[in-house]
PDB file of N, CA and C in Angstrom:
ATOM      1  N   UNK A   1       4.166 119.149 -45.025  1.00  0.00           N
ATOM      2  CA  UNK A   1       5.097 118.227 -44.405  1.00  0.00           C
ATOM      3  C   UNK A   1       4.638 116.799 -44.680  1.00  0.00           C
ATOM      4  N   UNK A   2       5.535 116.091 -45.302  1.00  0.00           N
ATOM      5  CA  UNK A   2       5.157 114.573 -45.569  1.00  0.00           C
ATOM      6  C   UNK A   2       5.006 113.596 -44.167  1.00  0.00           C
ATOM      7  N   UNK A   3       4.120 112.798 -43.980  1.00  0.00           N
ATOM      8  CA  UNK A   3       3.612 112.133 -43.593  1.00  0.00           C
ATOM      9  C   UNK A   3       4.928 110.925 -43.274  1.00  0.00           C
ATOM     10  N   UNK A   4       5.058 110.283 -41.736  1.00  0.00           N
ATOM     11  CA  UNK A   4       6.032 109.092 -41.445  1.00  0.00           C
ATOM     12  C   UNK A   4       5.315 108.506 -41.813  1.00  0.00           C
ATOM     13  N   UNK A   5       6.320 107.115 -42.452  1.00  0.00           N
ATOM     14  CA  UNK A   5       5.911 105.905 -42.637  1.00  0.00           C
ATOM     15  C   UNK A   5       5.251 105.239 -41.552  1.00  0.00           C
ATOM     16  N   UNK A   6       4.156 104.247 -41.381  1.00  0.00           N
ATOM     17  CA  UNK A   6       3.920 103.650 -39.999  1.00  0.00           C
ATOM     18  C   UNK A   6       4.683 102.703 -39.668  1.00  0.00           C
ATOM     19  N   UNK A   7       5.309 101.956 -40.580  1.00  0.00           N
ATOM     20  CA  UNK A   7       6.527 101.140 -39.941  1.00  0.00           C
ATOM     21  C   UNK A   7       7.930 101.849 -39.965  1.00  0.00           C
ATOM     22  N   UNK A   8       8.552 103.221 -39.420  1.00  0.00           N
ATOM     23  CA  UNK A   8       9.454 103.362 -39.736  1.00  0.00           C
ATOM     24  C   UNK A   8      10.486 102.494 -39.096  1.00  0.00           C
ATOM     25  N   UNK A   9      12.068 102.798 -39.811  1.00  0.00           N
ATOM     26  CA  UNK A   9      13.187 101.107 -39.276  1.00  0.00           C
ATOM     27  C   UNK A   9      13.938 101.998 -38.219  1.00  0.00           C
ATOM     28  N   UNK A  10      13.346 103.537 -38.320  1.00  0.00           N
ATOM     29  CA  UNK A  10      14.731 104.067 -37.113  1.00  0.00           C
ATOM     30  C   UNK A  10      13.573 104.116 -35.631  1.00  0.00           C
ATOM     31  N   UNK A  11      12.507 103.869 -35.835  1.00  0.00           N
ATOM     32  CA  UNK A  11      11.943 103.647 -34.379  1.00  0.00           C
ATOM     33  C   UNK A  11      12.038 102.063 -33.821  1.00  0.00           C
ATOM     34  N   UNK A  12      12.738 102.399 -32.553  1.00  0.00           N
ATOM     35  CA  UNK A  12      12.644 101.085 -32.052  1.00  0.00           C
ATOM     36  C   UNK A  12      11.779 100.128 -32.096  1.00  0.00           C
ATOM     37  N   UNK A  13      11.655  99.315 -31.675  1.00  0.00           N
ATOM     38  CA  UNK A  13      10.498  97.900 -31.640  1.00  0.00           C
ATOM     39  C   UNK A  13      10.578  97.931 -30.390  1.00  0.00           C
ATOM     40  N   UNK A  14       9.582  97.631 -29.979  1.00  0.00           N
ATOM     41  CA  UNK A  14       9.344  97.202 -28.581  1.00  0.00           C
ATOM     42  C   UNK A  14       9.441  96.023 -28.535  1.00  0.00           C
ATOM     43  N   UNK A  15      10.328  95.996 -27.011  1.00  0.00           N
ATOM     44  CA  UNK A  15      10.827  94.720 -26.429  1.00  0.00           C
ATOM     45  C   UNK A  15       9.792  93.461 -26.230  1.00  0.00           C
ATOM     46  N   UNK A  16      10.318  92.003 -26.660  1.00  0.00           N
ATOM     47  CA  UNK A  16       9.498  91.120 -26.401  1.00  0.00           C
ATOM     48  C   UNK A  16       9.107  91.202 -25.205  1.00  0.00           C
ATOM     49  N   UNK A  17      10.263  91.481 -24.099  1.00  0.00           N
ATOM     50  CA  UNK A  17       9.119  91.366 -22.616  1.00  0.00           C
ATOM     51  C   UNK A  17       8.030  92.435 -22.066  1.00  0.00           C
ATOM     52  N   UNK A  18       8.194  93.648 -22.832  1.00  0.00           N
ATOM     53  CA  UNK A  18       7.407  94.616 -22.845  1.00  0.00           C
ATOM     54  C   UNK A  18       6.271  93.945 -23.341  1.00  0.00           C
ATOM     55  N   UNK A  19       6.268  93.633 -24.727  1.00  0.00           N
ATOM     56  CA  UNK A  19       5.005  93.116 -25.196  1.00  0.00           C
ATOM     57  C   UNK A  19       4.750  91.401 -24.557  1.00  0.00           C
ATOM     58  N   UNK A  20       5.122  90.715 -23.928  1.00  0.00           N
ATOM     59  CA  UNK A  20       4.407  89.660 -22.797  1.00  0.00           C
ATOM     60  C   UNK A  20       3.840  90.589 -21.875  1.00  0.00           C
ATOM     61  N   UNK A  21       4.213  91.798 -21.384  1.00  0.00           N
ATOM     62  CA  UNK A  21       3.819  91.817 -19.856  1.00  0.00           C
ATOM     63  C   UNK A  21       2.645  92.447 -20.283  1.00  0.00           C
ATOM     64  N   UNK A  22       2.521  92.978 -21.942  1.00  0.00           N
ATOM     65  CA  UNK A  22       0.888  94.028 -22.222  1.00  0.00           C
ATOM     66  C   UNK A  22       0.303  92.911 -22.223  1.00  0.00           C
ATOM     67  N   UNK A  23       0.763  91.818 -23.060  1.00  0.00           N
ATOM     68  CA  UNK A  23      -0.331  90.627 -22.941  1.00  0.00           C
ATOM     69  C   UNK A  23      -0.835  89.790 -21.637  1.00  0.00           C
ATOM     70  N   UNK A  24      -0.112  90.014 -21.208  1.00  0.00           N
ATOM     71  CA  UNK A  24      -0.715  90.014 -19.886  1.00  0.00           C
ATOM     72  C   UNK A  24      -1.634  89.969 -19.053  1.00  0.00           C
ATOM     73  N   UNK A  25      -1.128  91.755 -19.107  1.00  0.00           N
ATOM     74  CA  UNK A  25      -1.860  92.939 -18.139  1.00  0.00           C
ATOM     75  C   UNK A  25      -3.938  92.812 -19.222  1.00  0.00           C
ATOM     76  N   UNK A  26      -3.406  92.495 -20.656  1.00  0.00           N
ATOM     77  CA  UNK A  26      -5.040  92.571 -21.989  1.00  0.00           C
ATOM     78  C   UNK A  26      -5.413  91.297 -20.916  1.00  0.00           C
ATOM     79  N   UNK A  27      -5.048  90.635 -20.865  1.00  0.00           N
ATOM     80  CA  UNK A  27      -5.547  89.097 -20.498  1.00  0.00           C
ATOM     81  C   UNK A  27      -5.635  88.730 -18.585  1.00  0.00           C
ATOM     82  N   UNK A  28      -5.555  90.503 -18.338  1.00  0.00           N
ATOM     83  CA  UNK A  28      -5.999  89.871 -16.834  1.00  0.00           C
ATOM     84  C   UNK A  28      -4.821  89.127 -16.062  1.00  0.00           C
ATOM     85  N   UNK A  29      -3.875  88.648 -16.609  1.00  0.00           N
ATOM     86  CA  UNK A  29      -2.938  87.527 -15.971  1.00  0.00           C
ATOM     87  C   UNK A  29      -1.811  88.578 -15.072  1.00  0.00           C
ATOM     88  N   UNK A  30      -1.214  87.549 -14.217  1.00  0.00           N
ATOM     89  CA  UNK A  30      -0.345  88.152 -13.415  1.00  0.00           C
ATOM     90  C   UNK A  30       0.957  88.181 -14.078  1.00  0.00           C
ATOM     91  N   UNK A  31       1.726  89.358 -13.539  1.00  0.00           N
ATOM     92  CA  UNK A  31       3.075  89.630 -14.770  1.00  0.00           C
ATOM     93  C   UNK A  31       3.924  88.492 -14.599  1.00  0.00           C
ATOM     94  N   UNK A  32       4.614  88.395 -15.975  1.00  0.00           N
ATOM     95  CA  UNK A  32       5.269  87.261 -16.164  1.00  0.00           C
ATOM     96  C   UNK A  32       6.688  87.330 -15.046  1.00  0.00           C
ATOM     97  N   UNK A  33       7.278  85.908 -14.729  1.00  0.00           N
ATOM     98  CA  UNK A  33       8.265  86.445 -14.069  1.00  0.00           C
ATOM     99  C   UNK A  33       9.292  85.708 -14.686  1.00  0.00           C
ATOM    100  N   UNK A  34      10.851  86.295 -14.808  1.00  0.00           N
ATOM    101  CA  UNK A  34      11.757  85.936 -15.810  1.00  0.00           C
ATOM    102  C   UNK A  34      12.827  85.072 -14.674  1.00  0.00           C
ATOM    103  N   UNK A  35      12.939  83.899 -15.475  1.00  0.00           N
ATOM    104  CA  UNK A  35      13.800  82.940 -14.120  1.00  0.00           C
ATOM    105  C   UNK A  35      15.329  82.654 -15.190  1.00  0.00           C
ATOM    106  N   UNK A  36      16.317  83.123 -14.401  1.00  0.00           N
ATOM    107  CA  UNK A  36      17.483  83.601 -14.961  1.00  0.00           C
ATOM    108  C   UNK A  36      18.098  81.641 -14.477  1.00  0.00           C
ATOM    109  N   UNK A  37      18.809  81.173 -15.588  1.00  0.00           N
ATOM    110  CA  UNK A  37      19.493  79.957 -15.115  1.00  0.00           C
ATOM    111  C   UNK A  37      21.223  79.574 -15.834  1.00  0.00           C
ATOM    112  N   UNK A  38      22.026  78.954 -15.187  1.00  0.00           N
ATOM    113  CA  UNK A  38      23.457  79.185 -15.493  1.00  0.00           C
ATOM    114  C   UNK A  38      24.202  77.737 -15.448  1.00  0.00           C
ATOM    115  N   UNK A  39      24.929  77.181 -16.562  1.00  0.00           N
ATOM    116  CA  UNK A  39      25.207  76.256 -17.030  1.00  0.00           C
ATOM    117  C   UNK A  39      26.694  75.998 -17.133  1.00  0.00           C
ATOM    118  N   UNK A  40      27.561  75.718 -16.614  1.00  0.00           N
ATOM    119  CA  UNK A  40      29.191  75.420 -16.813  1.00  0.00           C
ATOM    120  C   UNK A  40      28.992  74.683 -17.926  1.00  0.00           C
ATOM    121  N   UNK A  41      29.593  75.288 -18.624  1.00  0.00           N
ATOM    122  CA  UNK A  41      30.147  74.305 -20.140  1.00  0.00           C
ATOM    123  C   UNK A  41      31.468  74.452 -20.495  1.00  0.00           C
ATOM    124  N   UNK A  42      32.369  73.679 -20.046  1.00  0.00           N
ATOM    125  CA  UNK A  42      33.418  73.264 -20.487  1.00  0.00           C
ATOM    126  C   UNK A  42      34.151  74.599 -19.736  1.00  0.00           C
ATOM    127  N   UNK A  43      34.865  75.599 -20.639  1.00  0.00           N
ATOM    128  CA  UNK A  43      35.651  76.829 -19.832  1.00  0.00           C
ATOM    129  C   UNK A  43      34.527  78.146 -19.365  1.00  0.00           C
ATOM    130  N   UNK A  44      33.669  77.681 -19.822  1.00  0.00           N
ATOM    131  CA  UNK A  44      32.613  79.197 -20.073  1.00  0.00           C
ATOM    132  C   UNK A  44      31.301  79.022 -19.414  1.00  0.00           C
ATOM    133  N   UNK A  45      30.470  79.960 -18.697  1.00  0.00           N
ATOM    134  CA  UNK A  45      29.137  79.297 -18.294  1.00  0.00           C
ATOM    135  C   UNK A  45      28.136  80.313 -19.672  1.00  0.00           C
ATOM    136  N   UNK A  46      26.950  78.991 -19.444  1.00  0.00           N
ATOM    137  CA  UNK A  46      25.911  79.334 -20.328  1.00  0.00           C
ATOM    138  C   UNK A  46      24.924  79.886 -19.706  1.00  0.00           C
ATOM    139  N   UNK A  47      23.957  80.770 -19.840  1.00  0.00           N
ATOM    140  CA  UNK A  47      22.480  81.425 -19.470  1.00  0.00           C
ATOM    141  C   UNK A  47      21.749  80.945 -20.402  1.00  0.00           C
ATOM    142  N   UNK A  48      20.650  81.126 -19.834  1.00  0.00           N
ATOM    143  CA  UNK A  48      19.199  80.472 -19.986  1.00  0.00           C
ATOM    144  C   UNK A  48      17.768  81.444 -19.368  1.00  0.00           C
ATOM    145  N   UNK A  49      16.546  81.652 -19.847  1.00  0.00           N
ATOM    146  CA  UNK A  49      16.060  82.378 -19.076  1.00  0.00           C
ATOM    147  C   UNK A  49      14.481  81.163 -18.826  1.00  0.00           C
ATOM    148  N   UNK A  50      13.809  81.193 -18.176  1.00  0.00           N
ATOM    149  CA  UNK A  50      12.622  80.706 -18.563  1.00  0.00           C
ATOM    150  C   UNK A  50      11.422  81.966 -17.944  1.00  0.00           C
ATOM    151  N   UNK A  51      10.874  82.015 -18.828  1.00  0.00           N
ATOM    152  CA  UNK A  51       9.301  83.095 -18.644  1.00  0.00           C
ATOM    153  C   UNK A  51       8.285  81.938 -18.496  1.00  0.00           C
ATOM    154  N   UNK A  52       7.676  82.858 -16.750  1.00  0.00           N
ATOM    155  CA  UNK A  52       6.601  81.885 -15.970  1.00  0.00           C
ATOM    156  C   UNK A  52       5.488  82.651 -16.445  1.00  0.00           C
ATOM    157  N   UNK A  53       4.453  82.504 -17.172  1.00  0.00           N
ATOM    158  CA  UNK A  53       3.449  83.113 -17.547  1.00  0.00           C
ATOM    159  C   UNK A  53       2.343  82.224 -16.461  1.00  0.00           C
ATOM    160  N   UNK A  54       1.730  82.904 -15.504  1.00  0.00           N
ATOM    161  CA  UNK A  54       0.607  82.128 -14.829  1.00  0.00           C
ATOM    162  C   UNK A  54       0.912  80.521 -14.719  1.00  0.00           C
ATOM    163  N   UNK A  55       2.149  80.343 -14.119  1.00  0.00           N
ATOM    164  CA  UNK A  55       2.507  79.278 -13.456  1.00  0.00           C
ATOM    165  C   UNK A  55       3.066  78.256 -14.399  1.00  0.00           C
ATOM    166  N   UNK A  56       2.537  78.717 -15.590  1.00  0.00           N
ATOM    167  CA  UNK A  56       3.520  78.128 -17.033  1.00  0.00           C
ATOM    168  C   UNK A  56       4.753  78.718 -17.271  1.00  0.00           C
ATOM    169  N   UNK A  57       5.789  77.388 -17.490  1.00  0.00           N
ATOM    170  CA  UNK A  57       7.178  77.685 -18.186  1.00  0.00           C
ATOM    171  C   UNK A  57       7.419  78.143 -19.302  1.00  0.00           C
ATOM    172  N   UNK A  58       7.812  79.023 -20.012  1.00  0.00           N
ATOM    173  CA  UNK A  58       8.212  78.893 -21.240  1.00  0.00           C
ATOM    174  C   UNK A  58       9.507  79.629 -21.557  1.00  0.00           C
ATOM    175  N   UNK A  59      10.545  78.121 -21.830  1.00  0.00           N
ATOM    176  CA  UNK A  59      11.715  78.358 -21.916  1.00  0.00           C
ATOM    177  C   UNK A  59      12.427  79.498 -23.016  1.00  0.00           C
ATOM    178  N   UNK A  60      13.459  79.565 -22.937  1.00  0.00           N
ATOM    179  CA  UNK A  60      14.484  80.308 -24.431  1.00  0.00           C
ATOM    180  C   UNK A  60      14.782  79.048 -24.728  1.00  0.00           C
ATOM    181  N   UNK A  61      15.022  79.298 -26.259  1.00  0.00           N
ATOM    182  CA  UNK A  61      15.153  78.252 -27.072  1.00  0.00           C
ATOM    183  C   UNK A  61      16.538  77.983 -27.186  1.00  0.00           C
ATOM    184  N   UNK A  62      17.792  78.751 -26.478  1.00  0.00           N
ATOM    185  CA  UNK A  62      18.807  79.545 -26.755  1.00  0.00           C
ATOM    186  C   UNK A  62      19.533  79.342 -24.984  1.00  0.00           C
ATOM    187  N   UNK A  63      20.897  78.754 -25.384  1.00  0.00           N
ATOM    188  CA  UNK A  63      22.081  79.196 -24.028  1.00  0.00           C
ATOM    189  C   UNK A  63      22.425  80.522 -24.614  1.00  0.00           C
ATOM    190  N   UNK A  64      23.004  81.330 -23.729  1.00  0.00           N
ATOM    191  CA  UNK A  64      24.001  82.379 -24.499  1.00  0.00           C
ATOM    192  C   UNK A  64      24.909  82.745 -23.393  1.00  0.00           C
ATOM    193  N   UNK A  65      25.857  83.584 -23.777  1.00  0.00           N
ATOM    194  CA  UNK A  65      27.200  83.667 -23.175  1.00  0.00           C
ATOM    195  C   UNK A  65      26.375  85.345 -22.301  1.00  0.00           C
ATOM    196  N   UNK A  66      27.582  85.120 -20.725  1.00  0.00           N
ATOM    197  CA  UNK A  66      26.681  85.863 -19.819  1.00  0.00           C
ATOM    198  C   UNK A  66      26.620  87.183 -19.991  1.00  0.00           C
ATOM    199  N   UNK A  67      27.670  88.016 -21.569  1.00  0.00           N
ATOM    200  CA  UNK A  67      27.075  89.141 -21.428  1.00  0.00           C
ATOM    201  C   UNK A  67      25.408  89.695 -22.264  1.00  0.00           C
ATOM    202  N   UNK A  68      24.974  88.394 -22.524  1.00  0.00           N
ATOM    203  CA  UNK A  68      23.763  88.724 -23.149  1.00  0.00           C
ATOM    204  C   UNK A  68      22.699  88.194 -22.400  1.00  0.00           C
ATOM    205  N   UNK A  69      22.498  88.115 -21.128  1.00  0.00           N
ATOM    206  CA  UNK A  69      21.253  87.239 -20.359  1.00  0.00           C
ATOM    207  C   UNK A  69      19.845  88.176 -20.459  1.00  0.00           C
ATOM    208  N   UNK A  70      19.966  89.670 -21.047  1.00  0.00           N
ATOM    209  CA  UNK A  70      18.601  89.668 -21.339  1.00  0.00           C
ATOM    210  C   UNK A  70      18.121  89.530 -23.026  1.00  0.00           C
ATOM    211  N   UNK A  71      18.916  89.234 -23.778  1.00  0.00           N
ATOM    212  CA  UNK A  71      18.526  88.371 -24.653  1.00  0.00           C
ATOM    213  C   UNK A  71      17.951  86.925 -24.464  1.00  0.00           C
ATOM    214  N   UNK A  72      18.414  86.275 -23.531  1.00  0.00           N
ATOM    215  CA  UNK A  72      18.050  85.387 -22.798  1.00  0.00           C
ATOM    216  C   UNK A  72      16.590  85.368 -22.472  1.00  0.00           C
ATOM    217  N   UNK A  73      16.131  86.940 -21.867  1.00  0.00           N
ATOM    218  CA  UNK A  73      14.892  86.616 -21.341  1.00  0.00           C
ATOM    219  C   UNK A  73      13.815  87.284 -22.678  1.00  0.00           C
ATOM    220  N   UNK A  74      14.345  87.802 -23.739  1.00  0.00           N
ATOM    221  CA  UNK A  74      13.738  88.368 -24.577  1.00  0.00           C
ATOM    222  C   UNK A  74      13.492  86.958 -25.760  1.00  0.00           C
ATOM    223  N   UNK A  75      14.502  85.793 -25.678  1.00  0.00           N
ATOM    224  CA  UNK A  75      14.313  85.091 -25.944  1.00  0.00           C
ATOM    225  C   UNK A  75      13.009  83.801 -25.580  1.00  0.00           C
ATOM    226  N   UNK A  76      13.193  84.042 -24.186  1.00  0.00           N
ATOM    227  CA  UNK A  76      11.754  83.834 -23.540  1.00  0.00           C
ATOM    228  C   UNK A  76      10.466  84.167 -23.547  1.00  0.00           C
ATOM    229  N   UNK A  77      10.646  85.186 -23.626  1.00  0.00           N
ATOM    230  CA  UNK A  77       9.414  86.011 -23.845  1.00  0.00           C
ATOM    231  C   UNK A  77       8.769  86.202 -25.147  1.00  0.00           C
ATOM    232  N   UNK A  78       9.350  86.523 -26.299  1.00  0.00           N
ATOM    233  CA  UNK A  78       9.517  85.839 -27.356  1.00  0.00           C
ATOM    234  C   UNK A  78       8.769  84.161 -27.694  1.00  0.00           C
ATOM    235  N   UNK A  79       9.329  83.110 -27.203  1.00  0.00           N
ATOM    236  CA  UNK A  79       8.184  81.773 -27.637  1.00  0.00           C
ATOM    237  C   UNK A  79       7.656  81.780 -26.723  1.00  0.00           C
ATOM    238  N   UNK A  80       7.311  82.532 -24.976  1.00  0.00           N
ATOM    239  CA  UNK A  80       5.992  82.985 -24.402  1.00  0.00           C
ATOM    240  C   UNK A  80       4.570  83.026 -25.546  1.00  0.00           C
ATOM    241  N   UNK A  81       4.966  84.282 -25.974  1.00  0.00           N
ATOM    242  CA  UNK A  81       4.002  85.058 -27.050  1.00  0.00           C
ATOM    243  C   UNK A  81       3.905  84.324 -28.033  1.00  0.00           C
ATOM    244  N   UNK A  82       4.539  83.312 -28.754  1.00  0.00           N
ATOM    245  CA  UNK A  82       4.254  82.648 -30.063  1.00  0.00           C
ATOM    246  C   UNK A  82       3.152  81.217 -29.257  1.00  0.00           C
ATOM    247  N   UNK A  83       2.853  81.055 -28.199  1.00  0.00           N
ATOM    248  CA  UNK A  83       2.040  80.164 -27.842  1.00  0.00           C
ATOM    249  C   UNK A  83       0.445  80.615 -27.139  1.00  0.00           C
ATOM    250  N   UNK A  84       1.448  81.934 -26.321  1.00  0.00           N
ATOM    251  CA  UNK A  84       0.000  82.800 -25.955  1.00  0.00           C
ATOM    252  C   UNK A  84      -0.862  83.228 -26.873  1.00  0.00           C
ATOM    253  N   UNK A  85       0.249  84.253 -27.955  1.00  0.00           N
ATOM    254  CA  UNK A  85      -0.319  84.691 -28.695  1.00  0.00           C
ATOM    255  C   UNK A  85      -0.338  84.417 -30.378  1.00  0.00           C
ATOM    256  N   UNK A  86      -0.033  83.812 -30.320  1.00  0.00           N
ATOM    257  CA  UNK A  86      -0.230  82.945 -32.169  1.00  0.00           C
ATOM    258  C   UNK A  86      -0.458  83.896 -33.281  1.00  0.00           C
ATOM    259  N   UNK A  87       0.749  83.911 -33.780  1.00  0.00           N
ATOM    260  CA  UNK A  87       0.385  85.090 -35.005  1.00  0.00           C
ATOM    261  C   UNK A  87       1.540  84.181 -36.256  1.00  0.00           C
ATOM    262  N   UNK A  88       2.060  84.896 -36.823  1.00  0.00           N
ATOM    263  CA  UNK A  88       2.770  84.668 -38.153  1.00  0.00           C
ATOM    264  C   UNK A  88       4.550  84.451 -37.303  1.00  0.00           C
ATOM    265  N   UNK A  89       5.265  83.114 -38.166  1.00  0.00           N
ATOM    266  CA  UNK A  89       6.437  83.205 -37.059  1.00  0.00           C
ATOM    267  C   UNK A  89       6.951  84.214 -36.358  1.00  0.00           C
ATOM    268  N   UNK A  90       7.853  84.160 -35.392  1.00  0.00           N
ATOM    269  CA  UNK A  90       8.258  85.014 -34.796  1.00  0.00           C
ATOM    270  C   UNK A  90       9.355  84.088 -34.382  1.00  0.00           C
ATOM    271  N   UNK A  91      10.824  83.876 -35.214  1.00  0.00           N
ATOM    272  CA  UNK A  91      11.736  83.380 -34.786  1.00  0.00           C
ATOM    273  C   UNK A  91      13.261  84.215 -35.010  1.00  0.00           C
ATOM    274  N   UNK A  92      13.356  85.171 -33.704  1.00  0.00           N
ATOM    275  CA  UNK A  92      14.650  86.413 -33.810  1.00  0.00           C
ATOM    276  C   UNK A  92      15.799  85.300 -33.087  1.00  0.00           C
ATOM    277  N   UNK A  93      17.241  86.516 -33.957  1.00  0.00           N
ATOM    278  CA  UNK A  93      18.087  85.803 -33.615  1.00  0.00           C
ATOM    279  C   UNK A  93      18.361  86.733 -32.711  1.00  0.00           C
ATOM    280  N   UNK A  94      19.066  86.034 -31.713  1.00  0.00           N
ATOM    281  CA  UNK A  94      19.711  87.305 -30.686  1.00  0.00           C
ATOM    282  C   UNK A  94      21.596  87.307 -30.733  1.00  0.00           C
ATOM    283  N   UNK A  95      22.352  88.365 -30.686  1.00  0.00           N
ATOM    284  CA  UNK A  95      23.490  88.160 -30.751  1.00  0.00           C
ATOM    285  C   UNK A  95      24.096  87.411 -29.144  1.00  0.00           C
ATOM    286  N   UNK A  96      24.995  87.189 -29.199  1.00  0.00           N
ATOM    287  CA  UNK A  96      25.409  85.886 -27.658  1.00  0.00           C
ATOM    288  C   UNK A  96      24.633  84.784 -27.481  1.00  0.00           C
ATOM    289  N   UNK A  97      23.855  84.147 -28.475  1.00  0.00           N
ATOM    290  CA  UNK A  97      23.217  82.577 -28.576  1.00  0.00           C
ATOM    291  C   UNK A  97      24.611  81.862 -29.369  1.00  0.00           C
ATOM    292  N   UNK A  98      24.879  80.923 -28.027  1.00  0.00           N
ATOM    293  CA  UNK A  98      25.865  79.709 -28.036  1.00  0.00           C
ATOM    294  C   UNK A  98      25.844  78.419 -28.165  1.00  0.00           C
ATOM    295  N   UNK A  99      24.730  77.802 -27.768  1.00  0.00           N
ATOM    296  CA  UNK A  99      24.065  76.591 -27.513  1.00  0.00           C
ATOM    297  C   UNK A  99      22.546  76.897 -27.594  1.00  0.00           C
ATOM    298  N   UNK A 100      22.067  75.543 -28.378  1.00  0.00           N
ATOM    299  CA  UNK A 100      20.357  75.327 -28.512  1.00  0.00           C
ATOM    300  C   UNK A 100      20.232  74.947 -27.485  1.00  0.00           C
ATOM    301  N   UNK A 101      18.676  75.259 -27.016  1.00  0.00           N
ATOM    302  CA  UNK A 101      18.485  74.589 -25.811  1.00  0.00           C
ATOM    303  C   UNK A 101      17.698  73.084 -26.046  1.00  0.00           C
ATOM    304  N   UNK A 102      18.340  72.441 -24.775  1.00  0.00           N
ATOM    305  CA  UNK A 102      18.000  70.948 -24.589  1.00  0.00           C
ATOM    306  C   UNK A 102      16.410  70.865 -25.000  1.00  0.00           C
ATOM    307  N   UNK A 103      15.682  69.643 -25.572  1.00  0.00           N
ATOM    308  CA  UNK A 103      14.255  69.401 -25.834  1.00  0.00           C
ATOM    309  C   UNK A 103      13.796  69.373 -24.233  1.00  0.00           C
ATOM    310  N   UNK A 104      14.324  68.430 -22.987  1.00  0.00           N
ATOM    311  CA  UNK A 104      13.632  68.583 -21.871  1.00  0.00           C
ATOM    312  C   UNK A 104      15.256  69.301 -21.074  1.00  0.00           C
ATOM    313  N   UNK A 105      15.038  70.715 -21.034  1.00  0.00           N
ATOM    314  CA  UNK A 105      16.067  70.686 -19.904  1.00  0.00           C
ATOM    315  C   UNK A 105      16.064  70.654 -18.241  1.00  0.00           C
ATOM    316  N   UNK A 106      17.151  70.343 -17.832  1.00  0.00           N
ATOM    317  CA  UNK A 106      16.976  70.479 -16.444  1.00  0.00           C
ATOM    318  C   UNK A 106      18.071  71.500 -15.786  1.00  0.00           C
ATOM    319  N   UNK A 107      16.767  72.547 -15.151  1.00  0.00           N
ATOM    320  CA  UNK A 107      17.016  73.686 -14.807  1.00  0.00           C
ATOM    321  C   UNK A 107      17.440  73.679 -13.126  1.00  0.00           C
ATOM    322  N   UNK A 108      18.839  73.167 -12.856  1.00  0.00           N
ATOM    323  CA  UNK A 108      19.404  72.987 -11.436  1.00  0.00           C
ATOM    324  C   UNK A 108      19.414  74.043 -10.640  1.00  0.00           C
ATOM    325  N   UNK A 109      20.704  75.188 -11.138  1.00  0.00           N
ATOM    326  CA  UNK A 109      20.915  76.233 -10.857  1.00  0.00           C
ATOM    327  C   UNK A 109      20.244  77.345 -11.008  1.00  0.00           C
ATOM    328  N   UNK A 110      19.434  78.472  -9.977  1.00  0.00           N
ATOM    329  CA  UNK A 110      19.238  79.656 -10.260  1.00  0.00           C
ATOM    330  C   UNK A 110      20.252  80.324 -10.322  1.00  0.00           C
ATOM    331  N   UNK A 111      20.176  81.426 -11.062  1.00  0.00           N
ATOM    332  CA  UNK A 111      21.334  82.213 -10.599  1.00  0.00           C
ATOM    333  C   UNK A 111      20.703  83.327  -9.970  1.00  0.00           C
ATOM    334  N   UNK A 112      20.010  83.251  -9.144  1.00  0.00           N
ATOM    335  CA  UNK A 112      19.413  84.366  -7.777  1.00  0.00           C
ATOM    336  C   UNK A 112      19.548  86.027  -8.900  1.00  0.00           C
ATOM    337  N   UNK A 113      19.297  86.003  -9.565  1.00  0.00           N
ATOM    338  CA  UNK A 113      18.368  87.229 -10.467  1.00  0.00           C
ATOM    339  C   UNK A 113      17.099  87.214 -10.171  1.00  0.00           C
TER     340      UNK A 113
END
């Protein structure tokens, strides 16, 4: 019987917030917590997620439309890990990204998620 590839393309990838919360849990830190935020733009509202890693923000780079808000936080979690953990880019697109996010945004609204 032949041998799987180790990267095969029909096994999933594990989720960016899966892999923040291992980095984590390797690093001792308390689990990240995902802060869900909501934006009226014009006819439509926008989401936003920000991942609190040990009292640090780290935003999505990304609004997206509300049926994708855990892209939102996978988006988060996602440039979490490219600062925690520094490796070779890591820049995914997610489908329902509508708007870039602001350089300083201001995060008014929770949306109690």
């Amino acid at each position: 019987m032949p041998a799987s590839p180790a990267n095969n393309a029909n096994t999933p990838r594990t989720s960016w917030q899966e892999q923040l919360k291992s980095h984590c849990r390797n690093q001792k830190y308390q689990e990240p917590v995902f802060k869900i935020y909501s934006d009226r733009r014009g006819g439509r509202t926008a989401w936003t997620c920000v991942a609190l890693v040990q009292g640090m923000p780290y935003p999505a780079q990304f609004w997206y439309d509300g049926n994708f808000i855990n892209n939102a936080k996978e988006d988060a979690a996602e440039k979490a890990l490219n600062v925690l953990s520094p490796q070779t880019a890591r820049n995914t697109s997610y489908q329902g990204q509508i708007f870039p996010q602001a350089s300083s945004p201001a995060y008014s609204r929770p949306a109690g998620r």
